[in-house]
PDB file of N, CA and C in Angstrom:
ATOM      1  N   UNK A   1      -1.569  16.955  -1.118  1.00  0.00           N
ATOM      2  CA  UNK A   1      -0.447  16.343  -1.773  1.00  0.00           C
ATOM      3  C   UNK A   1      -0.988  15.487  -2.911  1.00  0.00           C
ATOM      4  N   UNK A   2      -0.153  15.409  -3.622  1.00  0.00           N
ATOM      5  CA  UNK A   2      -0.782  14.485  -4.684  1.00  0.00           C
ATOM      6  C   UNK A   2       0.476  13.234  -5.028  1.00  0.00           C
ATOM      7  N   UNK A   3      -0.751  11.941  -5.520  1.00  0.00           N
ATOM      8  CA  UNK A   3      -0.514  10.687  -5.415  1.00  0.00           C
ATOM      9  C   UNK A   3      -0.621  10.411  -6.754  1.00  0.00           C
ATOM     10  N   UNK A   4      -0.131   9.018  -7.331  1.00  0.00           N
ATOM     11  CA  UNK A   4      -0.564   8.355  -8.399  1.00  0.00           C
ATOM     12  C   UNK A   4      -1.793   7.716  -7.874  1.00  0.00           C
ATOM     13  N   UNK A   5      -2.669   7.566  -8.401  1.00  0.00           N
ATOM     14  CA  UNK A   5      -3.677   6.062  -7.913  1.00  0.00           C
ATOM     15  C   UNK A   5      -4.210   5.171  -9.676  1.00  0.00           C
ATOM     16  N   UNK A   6      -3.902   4.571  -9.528  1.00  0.00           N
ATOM     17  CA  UNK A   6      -4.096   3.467 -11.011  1.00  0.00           C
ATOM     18  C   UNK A   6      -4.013   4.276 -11.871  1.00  0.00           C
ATOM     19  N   UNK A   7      -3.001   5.215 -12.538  1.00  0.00           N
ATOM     20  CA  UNK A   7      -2.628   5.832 -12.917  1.00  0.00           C
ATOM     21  C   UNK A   7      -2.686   7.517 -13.255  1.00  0.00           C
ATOM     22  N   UNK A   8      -4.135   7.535 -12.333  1.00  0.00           N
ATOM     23  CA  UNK A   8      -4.527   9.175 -12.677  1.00  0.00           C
ATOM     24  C   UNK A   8      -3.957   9.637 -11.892  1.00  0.00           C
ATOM     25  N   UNK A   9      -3.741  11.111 -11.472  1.00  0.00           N
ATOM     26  CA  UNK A   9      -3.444  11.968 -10.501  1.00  0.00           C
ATOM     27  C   UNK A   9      -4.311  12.672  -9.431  1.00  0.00           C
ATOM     28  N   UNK A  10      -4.304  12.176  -8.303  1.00  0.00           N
ATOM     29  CA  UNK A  10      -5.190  12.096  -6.889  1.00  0.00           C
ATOM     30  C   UNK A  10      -4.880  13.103  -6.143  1.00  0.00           C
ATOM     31  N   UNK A  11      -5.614  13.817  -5.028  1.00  0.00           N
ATOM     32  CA  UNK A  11      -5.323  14.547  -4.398  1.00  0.00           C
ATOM     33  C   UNK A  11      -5.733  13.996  -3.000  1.00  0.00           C
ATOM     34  N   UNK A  12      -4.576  13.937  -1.533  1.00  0.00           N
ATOM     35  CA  UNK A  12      -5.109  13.383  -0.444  1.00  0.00           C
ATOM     36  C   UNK A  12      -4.255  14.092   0.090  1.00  0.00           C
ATOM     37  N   UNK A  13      -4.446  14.077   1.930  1.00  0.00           N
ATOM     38  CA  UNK A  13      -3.994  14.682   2.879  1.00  0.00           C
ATOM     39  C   UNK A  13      -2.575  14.388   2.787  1.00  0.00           C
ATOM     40  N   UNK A  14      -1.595  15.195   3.235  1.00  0.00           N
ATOM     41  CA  UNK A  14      -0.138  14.821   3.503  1.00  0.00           C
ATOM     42  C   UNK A  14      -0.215  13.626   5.179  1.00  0.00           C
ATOM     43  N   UNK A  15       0.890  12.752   5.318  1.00  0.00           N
ATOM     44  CA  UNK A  15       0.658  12.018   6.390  1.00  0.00           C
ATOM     45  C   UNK A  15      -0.490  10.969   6.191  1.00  0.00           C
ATOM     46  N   UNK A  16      -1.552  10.892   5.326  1.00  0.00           N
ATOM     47  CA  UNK A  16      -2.386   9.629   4.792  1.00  0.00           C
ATOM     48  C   UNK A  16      -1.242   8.125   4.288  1.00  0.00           C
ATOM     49  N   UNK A  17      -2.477   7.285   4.904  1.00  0.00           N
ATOM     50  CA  UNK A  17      -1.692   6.070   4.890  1.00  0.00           C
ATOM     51  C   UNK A  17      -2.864   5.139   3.612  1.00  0.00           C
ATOM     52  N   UNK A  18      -2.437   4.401   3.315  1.00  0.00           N
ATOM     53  CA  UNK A  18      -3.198   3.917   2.232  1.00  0.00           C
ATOM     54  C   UNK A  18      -4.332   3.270   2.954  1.00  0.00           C
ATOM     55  N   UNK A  19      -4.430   2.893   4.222  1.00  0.00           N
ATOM     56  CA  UNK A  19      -5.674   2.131   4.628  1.00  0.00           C
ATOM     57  C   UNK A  19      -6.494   3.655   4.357  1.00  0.00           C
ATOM     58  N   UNK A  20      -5.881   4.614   4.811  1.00  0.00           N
ATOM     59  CA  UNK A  20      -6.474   6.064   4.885  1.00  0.00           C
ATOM     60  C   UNK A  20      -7.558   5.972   3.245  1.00  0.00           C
ATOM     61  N   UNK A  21      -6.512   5.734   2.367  1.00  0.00           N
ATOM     62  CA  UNK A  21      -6.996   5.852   1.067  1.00  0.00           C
ATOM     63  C   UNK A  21      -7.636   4.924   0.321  1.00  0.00           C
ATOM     64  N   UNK A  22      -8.055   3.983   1.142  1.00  0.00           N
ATOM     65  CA  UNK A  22      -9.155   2.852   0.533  1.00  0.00           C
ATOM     66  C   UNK A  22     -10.418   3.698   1.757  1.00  0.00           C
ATOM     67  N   UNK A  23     -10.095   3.840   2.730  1.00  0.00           N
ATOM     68  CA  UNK A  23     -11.619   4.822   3.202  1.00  0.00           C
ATOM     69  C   UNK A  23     -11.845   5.380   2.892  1.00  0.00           C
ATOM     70  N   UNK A  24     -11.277   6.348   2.071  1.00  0.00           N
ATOM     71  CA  UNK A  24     -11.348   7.772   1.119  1.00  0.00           C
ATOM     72  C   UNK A  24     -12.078   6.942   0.010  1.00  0.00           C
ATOM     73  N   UNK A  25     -11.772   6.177  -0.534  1.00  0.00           N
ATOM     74  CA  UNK A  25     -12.554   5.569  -1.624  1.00  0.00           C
ATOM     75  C   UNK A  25     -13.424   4.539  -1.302  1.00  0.00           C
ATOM     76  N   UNK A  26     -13.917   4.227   0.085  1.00  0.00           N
ATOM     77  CA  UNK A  26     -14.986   2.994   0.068  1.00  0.00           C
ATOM     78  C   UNK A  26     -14.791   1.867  -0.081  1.00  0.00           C
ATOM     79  N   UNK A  27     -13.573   1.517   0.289  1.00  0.00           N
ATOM     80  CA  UNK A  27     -12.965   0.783  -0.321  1.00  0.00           C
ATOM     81  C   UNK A  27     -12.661  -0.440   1.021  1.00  0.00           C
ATOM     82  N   UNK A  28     -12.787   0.030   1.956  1.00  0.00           N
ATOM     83  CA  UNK A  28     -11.791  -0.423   3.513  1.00  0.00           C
ATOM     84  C   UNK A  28     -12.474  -1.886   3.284  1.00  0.00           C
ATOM     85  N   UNK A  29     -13.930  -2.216   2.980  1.00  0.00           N
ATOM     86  CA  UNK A  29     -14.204  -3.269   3.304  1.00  0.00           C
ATOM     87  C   UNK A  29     -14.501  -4.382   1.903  1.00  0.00           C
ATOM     88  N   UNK A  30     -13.634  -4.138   1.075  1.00  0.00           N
ATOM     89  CA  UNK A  30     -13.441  -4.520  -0.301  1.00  0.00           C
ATOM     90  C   UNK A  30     -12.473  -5.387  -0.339  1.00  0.00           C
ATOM     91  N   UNK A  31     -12.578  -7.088  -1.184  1.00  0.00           N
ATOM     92  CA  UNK A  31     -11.291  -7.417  -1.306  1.00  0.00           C
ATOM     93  C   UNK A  31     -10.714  -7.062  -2.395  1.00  0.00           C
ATOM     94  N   UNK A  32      -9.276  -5.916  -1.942  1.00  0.00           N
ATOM     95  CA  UNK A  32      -8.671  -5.561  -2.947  1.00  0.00           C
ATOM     96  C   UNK A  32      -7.263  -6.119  -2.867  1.00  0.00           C
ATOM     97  N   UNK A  33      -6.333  -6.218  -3.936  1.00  0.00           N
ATOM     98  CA  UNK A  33      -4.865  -6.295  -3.810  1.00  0.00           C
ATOM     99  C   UNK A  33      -4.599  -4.740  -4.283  1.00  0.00           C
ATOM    100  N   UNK A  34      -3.598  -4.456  -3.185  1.00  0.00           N
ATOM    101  CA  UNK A  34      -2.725  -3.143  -3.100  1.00  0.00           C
ATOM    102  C   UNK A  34      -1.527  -3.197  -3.227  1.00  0.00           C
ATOM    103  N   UNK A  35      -0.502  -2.522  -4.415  1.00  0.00           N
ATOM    104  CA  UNK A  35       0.877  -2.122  -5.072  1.00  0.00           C
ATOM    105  C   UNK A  35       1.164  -0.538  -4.415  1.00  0.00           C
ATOM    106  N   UNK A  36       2.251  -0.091  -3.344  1.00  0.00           N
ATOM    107  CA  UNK A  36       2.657   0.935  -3.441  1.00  0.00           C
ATOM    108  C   UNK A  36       3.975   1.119  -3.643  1.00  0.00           C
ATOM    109  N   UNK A  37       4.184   2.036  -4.827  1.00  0.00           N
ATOM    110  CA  UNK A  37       5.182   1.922  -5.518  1.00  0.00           C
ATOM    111  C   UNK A  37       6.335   1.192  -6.311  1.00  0.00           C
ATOM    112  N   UNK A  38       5.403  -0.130  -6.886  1.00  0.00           N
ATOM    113  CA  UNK A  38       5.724  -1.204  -7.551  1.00  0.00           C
ATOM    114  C   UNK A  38       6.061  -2.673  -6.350  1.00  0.00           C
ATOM    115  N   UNK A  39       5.561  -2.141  -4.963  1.00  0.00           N
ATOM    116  CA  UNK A  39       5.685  -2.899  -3.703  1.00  0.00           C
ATOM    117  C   UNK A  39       4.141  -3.451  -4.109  1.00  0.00           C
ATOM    118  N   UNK A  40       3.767  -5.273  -3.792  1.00  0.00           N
ATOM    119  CA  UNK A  40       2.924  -5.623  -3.245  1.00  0.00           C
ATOM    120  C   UNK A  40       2.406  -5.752  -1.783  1.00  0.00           C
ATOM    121  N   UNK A  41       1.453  -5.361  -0.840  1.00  0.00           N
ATOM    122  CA  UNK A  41       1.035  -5.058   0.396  1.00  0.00           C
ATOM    123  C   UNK A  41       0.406  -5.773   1.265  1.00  0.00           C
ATOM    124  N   UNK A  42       0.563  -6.247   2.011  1.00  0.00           N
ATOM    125  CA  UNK A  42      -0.953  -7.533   2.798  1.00  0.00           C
ATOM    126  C   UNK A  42      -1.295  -6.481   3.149  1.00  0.00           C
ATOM    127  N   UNK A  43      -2.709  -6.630   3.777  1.00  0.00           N
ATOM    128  CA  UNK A  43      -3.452  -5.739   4.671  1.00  0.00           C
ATOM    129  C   UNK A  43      -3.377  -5.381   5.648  1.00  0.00           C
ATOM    130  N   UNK A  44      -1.753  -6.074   5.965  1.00  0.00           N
ATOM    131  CA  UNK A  44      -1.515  -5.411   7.637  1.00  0.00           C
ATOM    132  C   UNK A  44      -0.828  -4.951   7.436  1.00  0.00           C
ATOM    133  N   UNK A  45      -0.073  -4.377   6.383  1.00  0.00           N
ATOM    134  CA  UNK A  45       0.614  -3.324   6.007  1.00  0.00           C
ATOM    135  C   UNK A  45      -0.118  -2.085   5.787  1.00  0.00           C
ATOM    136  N   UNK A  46      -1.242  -1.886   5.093  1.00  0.00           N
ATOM    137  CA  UNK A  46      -2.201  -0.826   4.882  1.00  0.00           C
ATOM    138  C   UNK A  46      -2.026   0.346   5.655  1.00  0.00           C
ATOM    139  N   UNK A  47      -2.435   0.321   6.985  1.00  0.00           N
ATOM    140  CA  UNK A  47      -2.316   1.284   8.491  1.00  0.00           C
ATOM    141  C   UNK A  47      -0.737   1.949   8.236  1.00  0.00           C
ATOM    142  N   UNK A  48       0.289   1.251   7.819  1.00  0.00           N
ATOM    143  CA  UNK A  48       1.698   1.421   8.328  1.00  0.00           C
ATOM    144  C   UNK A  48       2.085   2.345   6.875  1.00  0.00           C
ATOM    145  N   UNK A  49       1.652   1.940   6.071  1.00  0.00           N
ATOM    146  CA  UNK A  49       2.218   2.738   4.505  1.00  0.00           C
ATOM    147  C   UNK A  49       1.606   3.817   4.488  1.00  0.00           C
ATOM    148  N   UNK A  50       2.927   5.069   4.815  1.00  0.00           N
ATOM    149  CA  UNK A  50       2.084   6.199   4.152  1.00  0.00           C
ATOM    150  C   UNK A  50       3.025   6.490   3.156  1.00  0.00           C
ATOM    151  N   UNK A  51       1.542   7.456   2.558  1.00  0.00           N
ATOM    152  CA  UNK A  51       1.659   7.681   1.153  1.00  0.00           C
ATOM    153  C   UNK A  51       2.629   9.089   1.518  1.00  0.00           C
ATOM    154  N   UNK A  52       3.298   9.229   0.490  1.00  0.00           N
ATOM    155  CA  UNK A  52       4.435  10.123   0.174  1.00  0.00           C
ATOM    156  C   UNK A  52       3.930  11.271  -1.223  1.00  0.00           C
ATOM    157  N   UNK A  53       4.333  11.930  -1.365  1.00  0.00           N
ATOM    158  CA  UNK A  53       4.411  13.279  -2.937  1.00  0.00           C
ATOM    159  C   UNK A  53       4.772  12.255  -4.073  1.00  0.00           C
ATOM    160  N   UNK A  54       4.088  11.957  -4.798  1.00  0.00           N
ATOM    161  CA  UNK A  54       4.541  11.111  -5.706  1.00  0.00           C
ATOM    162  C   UNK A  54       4.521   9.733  -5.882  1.00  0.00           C
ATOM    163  N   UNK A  55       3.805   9.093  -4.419  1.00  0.00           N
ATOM    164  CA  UNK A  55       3.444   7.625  -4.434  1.00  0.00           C
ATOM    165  C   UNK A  55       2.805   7.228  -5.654  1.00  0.00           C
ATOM    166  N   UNK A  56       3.323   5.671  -5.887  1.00  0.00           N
ATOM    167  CA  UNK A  56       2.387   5.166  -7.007  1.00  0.00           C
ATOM    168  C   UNK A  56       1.690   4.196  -6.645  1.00  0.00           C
ATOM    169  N   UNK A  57      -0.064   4.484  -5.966  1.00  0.00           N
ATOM    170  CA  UNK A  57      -0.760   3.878  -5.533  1.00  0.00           C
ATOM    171  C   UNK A  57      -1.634   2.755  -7.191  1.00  0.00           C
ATOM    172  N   UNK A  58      -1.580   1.183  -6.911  1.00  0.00           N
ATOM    173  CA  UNK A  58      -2.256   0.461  -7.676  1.00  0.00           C
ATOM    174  C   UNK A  58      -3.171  -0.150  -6.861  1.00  0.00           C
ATOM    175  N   UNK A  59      -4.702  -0.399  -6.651  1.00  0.00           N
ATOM    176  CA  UNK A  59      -5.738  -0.957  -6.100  1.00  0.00           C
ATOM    177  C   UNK A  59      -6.737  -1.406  -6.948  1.00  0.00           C
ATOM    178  N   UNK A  60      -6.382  -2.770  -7.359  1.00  0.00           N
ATOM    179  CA  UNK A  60      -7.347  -4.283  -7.982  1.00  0.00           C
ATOM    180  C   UNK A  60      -8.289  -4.330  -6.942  1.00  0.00           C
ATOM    181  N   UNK A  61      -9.906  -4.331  -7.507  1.00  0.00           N
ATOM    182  CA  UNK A  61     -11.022  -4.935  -6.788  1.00  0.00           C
ATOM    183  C   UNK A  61     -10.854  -6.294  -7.473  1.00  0.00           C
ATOM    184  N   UNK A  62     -11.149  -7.378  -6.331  1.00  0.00           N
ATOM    185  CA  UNK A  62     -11.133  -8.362  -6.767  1.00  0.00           C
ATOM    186  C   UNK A  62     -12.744  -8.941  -6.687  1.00  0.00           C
ATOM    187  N   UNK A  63     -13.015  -9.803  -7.826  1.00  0.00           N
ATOM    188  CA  UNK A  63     -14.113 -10.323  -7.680  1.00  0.00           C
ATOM    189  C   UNK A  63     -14.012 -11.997  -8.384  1.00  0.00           C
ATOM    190  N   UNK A  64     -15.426 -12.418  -8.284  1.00  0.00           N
ATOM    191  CA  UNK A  64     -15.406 -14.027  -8.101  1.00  0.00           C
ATOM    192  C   UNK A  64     -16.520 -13.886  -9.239  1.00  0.00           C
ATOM    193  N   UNK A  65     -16.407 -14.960 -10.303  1.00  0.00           N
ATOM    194  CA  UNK A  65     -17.330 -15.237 -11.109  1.00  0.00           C
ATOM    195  C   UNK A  65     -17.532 -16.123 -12.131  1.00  0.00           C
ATOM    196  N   UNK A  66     -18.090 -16.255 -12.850  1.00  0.00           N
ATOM    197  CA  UNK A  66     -17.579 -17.452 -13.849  1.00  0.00           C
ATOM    198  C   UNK A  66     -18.293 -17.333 -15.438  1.00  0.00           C
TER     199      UNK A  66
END
């Protein structure tokens, strides 16, 4: 099925949940902020959101610096 992810066009399993899709990308143990479908997400939402035909996945790495 295919997804938006930060704006390109992705290809992931049907029934994937976005925690699904930060493991797919390496991502699981990253602090990121996650948007699905113009929705902002805590991380205990992650497990529960699945992605749909047409989701519009946004995932900010966040970092610290100065």
């Amino acid at each position: 099925m295919t997804i938006q992810l930060n704006g390109e066009t992705h290809e992931i399993q049907e029934g994937s949940t976005v925690s699904d899709l930060l493991n797919l990308l390496n991502m699981q143990n990253e602090p990121v902020v996650t948007e699905l479908d113009g929705q902002a997400l805590t991380q205990q939402e992650y497990a529960s959101s699945v992605l749909l035909e047409g989701s519009r996945v946004e995932v900010i790495r966040l970092a610290a610096g100065g």
